[in-house]
Protein backbone atom coordinates (compact mmCIF):
# COMPACT_ATOMS: atom_id res chain seq x y z
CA UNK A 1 -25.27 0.86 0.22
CA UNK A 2 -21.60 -0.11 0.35
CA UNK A 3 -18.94 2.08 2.33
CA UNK A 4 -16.83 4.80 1.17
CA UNK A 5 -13.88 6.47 1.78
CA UNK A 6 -13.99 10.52 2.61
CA UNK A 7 -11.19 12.47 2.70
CA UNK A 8 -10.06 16.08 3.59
CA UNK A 9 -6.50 17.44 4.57
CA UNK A 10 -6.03 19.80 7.75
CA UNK A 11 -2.93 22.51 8.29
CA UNK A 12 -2.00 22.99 12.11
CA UNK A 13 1.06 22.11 13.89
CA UNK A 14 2.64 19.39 15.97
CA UNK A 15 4.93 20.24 18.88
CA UNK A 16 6.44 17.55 21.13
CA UNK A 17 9.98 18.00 23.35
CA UNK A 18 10.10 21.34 23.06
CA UNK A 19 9.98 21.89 19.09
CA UNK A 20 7.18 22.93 16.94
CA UNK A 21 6.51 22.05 13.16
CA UNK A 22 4.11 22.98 10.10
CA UNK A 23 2.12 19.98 9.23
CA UNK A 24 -0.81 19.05 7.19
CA UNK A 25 -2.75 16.33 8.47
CA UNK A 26 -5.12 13.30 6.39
CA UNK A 27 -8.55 13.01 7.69
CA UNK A 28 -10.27 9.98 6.48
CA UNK A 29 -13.90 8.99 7.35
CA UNK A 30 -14.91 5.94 6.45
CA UNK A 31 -19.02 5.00 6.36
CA UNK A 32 -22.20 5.33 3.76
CA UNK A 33 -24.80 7.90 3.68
CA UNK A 34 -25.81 7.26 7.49
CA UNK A 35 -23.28 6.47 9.37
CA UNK A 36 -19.56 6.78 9.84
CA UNK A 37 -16.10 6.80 11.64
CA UNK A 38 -13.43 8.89 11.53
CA UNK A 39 -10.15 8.70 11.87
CA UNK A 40 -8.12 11.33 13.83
CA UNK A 41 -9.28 14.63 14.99
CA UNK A 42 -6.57 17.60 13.83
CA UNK A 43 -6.51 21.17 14.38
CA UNK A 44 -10.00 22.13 12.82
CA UNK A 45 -13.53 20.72 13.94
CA UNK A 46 -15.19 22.60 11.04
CA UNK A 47 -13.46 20.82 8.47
CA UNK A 48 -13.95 17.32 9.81
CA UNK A 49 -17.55 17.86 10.16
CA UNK A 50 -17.86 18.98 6.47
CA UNK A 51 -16.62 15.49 5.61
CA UNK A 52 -18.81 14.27 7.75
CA UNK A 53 -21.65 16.22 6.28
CA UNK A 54 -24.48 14.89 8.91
CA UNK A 55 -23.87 11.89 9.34
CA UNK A 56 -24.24 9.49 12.40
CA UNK A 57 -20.30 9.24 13.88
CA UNK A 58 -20.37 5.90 15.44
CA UNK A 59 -16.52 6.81 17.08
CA UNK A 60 -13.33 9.14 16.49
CA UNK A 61 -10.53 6.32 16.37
CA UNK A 62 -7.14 7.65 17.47
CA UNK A 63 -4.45 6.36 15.81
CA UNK A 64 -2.38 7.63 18.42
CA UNK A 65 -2.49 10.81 20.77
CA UNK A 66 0.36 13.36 19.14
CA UNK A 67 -1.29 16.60 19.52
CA UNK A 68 -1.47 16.93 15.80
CA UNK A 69 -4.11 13.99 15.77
CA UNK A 70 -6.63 14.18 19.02
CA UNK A 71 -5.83 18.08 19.28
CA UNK A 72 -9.70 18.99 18.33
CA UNK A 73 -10.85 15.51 19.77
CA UNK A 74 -12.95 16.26 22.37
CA UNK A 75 -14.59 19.45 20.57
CA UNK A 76 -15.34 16.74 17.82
CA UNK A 77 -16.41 14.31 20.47
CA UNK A 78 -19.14 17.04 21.48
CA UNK A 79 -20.01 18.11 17.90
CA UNK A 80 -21.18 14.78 17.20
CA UNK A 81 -21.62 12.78 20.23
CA UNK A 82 -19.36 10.03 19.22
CA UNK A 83 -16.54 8.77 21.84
CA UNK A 84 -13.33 9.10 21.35
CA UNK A 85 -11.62 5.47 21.16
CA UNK A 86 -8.00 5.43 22.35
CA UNK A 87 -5.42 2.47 22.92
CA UNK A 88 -4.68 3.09 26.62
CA UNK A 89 -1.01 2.55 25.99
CA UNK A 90 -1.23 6.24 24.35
CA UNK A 91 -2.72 7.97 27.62
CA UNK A 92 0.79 9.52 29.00
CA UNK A 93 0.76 10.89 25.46
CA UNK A 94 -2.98 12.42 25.16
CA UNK A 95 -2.43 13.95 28.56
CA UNK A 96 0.48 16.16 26.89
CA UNK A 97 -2.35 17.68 25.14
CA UNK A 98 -5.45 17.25 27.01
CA UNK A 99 -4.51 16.86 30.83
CA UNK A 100 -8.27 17.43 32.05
CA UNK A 101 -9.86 15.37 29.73
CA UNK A 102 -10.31 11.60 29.20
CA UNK A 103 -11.01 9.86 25.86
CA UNK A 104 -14.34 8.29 25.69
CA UNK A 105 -13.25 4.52 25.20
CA UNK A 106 -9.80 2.68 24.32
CA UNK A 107 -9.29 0.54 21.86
CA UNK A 108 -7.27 -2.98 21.84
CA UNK A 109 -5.42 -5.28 19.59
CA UNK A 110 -7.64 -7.65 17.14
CA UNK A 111 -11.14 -5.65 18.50
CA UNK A 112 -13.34 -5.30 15.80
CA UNK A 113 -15.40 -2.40 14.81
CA UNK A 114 -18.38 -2.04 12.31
CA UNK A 115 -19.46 0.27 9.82
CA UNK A 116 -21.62 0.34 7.27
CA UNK A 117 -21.29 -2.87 6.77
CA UNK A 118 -17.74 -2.92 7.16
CA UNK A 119 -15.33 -5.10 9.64
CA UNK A 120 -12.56 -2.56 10.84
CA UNK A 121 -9.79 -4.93 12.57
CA UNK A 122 -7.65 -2.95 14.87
CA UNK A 123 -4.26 -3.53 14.86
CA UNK A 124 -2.15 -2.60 17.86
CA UNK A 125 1.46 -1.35 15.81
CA UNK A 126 3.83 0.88 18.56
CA UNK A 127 6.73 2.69 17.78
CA UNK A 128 5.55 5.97 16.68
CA UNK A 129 4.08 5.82 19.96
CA UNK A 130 3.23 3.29 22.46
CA UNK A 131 -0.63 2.79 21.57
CA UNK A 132 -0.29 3.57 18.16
CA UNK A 133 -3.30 1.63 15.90
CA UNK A 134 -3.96 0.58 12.38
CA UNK A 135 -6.94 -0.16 11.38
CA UNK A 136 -7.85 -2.62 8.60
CA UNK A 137 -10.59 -2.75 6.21
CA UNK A 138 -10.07 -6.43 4.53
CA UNK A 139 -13.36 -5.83 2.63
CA UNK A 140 -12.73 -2.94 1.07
CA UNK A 141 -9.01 -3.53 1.17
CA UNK A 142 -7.48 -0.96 2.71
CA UNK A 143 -5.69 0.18 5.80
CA UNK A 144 -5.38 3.28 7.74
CA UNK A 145 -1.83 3.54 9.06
CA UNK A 146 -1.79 6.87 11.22
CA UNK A 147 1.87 7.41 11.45
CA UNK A 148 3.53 4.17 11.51
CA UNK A 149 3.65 3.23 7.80
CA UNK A 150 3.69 5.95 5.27
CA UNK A 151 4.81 6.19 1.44
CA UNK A 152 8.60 5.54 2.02
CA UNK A 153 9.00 3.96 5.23
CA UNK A 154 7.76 3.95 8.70
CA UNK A 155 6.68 7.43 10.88
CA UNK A 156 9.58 9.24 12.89
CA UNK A 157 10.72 7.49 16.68
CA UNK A 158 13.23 10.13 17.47
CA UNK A 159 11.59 11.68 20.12
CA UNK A 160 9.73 10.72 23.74
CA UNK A 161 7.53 8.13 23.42
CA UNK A 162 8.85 6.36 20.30
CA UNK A 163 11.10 3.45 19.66
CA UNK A 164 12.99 2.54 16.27
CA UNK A 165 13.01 -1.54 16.60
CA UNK A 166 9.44 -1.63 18.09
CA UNK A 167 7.87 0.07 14.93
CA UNK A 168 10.06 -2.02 12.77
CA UNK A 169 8.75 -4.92 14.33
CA UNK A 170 5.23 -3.62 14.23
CA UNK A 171 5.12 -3.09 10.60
CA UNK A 172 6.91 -6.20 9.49
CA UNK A 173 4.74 -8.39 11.19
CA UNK A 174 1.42 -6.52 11.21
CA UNK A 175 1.55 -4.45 7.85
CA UNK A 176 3.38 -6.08 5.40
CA UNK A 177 1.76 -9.19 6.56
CA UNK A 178 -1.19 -7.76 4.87
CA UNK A 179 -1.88 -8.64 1.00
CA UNK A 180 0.28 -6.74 -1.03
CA UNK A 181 -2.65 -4.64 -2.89
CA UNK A 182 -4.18 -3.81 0.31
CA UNK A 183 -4.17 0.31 -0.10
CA UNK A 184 -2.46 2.78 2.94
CA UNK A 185 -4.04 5.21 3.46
CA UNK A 186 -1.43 7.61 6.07
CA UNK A 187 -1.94 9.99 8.52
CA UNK A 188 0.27 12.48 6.59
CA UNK A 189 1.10 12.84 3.01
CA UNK A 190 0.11 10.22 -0.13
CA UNK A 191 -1.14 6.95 -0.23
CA UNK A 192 0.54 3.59 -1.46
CA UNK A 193 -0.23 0.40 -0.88
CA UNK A 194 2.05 -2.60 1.04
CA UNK A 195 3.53 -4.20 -2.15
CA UNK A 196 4.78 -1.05 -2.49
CA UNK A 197 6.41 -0.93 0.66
CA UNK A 198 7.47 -4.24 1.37
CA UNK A 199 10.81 -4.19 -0.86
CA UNK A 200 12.24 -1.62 1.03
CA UNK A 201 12.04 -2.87 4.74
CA UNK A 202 15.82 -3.99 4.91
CA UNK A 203 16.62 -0.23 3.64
CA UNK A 204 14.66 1.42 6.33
CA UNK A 205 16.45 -0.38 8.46
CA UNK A 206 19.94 0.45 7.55
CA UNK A 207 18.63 3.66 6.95
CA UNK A 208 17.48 3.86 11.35
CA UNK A 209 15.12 6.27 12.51
């Protein structure tokens, strides 16, 4: 049975340097009828594990450690036994939210993690924060971008933790490197894919964080 692609959107908040925001959050899990990963864990355990609907969950991969992605993390960790996987750059920011509590396993650049039959290549990207991941699906040809690549540029570096020319230089030379109908799938808002993006990079950067 090949993989698929679940999908389910969250409403909680983010709060980081003192201010707070509305957001709705993408949760994606990717697996077949046994087995699966998913990606992120915001604001509501009950509405991941619907998606999940039973399955085995072989890990919870962070795309990074804003509150508004790992805030339910270790309650999901416990709902279905599966570790969460971190980049260990991200710790300072995971503490923020979960000071007494470690994730389960980190992740690094170019390890590989399978699925249902499916290579997931992850892709160390900082600049929305410092162990920010994508993860990359050549097989199925797509690529979950957390919030470093979205529809219309790259993810916000105006606050602690971020830089504006790292996450440039992340998604020039890690995601748009990728074919141009590979599918991105973000951490908040609507898919597109990189040939959509990859005109625009010279206006994002006149354009600055």
């Amino acid at each position: 049975m090949s993989a698929r692609i679940d999908h389910a959107v969250t409403s909680g908040t983010f709060s980081l340097d003192g201010q707070t925001f509305d957001v709705d959050n993408n949760v994606w899990v990717l697996g077949d009828d046994a087995e699966c990963v998913v990606f992120d864990a915001p604001h509501d355990v009950k509405a991941i594990t619907d998606v999940i609907a039973g399955r085995r969950v072989l890990a919870i991969l962070a795309t990074h450690a804003h509150d508004d992605h790992v805030r339910v993390a270790p309650d999901l960790s416990e709902a279905t036994g599966a570790p969460v996987l971190l980049h260990p750059d991200d710790l300072p920011v995971w503490r923020l939210t979960h000071p007494d509590r470690e994730p389960g396993g980190t992740l690094s650049d170019g390890q590989v993690i399978e699925v249902a039959g499916t290579r997931l290549e992850v892709l160390h990207t900082p600049g929305h924060a410092p162990g920010a991941c994508c993860f990359h699906a050549p097989g199925l040809g797509v690529v979950f971008t957390g919030d470093t690549l979205f529809q219309g540029g790259p993810g916000a570096t105006g606050r602690s933790f971020s830089d504006f020319g790292v996450i440039i230089d992340s998604i020039r030379d890690r995601l748009l490197a990728l074919p141009p109908e590979t599918v991105v799938h973000t951490g908040h808002g609507d898919s597109t894919t990189i040939g959509a993006e990859l005109p625009h990079l010279d206006e994002w950067i006149r354009r600055g964080h």
